[in-house]
PDB file of N, CA and C in Angstrom:
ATOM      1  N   UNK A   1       0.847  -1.206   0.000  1.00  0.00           N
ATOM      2  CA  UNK A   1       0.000   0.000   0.000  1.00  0.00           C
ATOM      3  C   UNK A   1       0.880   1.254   0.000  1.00  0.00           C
ATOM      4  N   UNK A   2       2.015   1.327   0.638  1.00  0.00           N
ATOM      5  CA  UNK A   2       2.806   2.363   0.462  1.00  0.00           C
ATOM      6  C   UNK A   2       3.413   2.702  -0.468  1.00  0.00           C
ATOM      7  N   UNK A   3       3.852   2.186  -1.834  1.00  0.00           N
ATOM      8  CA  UNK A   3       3.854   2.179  -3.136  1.00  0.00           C
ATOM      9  C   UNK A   3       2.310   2.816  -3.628  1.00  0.00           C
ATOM     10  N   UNK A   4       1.705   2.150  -3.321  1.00  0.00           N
ATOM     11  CA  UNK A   4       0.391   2.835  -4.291  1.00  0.00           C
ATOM     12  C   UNK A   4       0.099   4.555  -3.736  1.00  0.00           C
ATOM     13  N   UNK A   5       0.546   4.907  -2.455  1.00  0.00           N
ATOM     14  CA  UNK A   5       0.141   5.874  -2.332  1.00  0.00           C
ATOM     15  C   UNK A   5       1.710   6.727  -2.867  1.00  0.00           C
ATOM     16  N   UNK A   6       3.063   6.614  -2.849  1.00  0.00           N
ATOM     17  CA  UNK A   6       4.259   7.361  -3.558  1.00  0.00           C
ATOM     18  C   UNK A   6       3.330   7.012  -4.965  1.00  0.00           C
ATOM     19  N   UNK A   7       2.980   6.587  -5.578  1.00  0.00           N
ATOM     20  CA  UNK A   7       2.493   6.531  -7.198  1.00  0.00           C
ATOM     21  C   UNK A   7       1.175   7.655  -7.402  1.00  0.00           C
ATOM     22  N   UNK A   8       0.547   7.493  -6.306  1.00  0.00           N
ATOM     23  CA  UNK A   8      -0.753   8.672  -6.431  1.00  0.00           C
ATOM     24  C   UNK A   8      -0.128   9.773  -6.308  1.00  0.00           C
ATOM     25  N   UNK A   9       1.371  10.188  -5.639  1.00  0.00           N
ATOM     26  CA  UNK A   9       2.045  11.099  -5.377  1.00  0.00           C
ATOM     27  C   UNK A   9       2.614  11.792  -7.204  1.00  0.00           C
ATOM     28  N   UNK A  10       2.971  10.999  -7.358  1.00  0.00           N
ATOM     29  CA  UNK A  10       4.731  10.783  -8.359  1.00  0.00           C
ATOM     30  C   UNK A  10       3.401  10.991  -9.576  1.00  0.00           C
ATOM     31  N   UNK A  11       2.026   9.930 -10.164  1.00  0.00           N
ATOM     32  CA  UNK A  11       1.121  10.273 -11.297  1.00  0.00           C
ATOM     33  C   UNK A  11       1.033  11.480 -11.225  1.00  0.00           C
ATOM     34  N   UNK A  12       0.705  12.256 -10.757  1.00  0.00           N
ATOM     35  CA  UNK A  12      -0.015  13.660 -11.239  1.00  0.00           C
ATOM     36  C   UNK A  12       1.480  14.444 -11.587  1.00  0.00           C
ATOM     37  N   UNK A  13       2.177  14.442 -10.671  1.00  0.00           N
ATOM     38  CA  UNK A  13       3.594  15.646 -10.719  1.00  0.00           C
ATOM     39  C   UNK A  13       4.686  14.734 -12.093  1.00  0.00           C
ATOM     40  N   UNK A  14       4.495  13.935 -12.488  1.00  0.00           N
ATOM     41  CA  UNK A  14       4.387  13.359 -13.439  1.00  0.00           C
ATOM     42  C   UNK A  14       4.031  13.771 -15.099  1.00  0.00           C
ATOM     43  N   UNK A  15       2.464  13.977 -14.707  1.00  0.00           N
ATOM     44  CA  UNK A  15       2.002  14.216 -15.553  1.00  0.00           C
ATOM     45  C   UNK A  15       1.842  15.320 -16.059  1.00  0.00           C
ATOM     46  N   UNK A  16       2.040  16.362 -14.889  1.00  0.00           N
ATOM     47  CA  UNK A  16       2.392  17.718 -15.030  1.00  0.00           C
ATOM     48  C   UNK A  16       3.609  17.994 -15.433  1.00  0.00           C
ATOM     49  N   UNK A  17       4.270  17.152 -15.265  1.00  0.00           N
ATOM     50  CA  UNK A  17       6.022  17.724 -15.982  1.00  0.00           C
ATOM     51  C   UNK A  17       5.473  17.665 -17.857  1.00  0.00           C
ATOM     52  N   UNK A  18       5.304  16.767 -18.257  1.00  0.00           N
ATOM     53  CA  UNK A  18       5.028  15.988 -18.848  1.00  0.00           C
ATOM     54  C   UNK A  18       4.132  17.407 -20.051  1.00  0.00           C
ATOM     55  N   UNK A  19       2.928  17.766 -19.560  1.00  0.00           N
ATOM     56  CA  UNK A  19       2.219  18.793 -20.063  1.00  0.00           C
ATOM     57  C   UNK A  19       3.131  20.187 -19.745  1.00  0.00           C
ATOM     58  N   UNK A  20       3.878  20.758 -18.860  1.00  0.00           N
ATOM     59  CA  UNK A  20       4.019  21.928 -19.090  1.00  0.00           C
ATOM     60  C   UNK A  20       5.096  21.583 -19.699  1.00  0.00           C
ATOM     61  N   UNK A  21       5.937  20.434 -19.873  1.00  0.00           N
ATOM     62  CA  UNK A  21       6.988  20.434 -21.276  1.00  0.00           C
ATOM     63  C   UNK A  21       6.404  20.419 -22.735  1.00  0.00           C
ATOM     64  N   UNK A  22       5.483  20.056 -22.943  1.00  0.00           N
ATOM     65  CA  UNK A  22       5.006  20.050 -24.201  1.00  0.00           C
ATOM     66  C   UNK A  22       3.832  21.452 -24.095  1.00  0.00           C
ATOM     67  N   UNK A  23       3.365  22.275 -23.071  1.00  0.00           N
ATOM     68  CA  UNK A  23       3.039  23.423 -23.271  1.00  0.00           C
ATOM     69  C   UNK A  23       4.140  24.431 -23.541  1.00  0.00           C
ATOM     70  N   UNK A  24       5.738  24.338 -23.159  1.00  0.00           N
ATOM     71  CA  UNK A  24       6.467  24.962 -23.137  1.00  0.00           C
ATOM     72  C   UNK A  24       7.407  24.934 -24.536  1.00  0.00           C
ATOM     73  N   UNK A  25       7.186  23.688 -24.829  1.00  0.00           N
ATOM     74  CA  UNK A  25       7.692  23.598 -26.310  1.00  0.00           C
ATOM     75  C   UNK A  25       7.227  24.227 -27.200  1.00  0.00           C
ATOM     76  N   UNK A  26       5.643  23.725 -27.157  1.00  0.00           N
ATOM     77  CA  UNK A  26       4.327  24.550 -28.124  1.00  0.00           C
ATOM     78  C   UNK A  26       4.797  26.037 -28.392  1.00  0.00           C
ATOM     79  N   UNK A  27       4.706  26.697 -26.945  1.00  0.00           N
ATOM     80  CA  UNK A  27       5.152  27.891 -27.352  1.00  0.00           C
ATOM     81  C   UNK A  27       6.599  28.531 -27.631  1.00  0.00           C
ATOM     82  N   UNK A  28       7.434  27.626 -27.376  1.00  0.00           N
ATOM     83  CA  UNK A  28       8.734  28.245 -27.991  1.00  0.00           C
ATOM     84  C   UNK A  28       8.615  27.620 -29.485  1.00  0.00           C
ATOM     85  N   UNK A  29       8.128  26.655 -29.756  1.00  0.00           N
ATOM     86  CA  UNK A  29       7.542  26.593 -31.483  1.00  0.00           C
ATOM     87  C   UNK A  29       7.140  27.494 -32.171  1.00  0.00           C
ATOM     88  N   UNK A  30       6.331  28.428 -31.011  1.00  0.00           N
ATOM     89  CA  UNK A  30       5.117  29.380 -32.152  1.00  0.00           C
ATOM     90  C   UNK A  30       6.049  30.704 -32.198  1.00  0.00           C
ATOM     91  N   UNK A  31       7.101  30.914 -31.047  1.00  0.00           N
ATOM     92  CA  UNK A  31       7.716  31.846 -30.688  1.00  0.00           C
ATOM     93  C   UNK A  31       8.995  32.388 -32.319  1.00  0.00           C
ATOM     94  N   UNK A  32       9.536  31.029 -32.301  1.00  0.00           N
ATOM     95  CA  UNK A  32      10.637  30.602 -33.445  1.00  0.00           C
ATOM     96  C   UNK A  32       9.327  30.593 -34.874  1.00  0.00           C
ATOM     97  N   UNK A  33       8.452  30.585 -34.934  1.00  0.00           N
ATOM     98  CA  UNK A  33       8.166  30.289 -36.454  1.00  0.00           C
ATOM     99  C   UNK A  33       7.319  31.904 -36.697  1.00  0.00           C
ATOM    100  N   UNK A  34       6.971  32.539 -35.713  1.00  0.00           N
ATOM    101  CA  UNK A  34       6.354  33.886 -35.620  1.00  0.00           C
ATOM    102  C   UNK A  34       7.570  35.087 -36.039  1.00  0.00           C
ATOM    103  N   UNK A  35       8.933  34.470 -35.409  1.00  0.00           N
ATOM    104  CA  UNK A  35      10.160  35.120 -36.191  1.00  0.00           C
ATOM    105  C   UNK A  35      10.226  34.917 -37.262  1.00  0.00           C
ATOM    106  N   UNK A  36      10.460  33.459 -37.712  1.00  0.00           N
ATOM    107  CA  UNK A  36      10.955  33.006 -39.425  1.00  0.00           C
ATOM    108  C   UNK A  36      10.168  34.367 -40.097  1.00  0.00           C
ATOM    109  N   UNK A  37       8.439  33.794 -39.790  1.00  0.00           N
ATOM    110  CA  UNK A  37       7.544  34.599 -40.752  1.00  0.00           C
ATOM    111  C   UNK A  37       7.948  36.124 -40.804  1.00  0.00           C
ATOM    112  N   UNK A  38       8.213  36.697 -39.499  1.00  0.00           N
ATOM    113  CA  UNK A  38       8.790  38.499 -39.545  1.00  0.00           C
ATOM    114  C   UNK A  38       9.763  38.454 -40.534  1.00  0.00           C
ATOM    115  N   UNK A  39      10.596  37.480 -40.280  1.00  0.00           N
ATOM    116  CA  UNK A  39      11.671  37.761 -41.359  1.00  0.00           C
ATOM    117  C   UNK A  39      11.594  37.622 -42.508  1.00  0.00           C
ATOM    118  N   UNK A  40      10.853  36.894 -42.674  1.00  0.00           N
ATOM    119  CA  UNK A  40      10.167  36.516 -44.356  1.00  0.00           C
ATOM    120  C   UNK A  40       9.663  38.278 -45.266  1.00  0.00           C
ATOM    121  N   UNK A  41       9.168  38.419 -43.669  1.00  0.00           N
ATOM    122  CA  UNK A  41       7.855  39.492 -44.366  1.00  0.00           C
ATOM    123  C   UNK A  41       8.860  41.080 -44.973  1.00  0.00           C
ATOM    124  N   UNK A  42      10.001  40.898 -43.805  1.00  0.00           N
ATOM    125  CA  UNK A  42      10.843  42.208 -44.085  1.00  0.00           C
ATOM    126  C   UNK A  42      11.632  42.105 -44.764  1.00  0.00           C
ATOM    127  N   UNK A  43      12.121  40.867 -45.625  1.00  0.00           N
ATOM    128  CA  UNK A  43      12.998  40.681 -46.913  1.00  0.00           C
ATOM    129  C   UNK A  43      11.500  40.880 -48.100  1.00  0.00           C
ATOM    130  N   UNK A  44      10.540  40.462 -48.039  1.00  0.00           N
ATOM    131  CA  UNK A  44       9.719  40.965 -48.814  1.00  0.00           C
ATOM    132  C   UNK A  44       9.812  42.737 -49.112  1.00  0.00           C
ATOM    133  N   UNK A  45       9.679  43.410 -48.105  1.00  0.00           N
ATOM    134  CA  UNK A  45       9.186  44.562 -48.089  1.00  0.00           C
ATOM    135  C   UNK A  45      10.418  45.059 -48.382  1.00  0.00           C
ATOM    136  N   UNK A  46      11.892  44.868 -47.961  1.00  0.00           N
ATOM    137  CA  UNK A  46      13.245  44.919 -48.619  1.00  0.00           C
ATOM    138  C   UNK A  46      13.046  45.455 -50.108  1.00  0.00           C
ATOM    139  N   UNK A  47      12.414  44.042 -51.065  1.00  0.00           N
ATOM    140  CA  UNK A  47      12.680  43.401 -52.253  1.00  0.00           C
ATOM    141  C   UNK A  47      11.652  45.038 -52.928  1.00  0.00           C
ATOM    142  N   UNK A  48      10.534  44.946 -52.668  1.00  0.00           N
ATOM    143  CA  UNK A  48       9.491  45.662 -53.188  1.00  0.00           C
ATOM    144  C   UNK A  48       9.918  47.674 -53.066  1.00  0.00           C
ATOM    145  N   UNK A  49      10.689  47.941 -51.721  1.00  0.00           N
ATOM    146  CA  UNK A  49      11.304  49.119 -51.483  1.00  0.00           C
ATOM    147  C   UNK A  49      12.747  49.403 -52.873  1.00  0.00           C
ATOM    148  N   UNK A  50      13.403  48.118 -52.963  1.00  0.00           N
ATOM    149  CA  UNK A  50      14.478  48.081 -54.274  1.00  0.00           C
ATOM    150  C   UNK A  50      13.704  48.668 -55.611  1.00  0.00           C
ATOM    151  N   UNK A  51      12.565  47.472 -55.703  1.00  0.00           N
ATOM    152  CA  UNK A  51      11.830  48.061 -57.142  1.00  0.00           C
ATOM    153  C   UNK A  51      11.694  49.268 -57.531  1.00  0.00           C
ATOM    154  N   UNK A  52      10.493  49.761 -56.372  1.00  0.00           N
ATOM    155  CA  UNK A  52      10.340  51.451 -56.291  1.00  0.00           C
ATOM    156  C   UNK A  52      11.846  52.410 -56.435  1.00  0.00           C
TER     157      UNK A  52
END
């Protein structure tokens, strides 16, 4: 029984590592691809400022 209750302990804090690593990834994902796109957008606006 003392195993089952360290496991009711250890499941949740567990499972919480578990989610705020993959919430924390998520957003350093969106963080890194929200740059790419800025940068995309200001070599665009670069290219179009040359034309003119």
């Amino acid at each position: 029984t003392r195993w089952m209750q360290t496991g009711n302990i250890l499941a949740p804090m567990i499972t919480h590592g578990i989610y705020s690593a993959v919430v924390l990834g998520h957003g350093l994902w969106k963080i890194q691809d929200h740059r790419r796109r800025l940068r995309q957008r200001v070599q665009e606006i670069r290219r179009s400022s040359d034309e003119l």
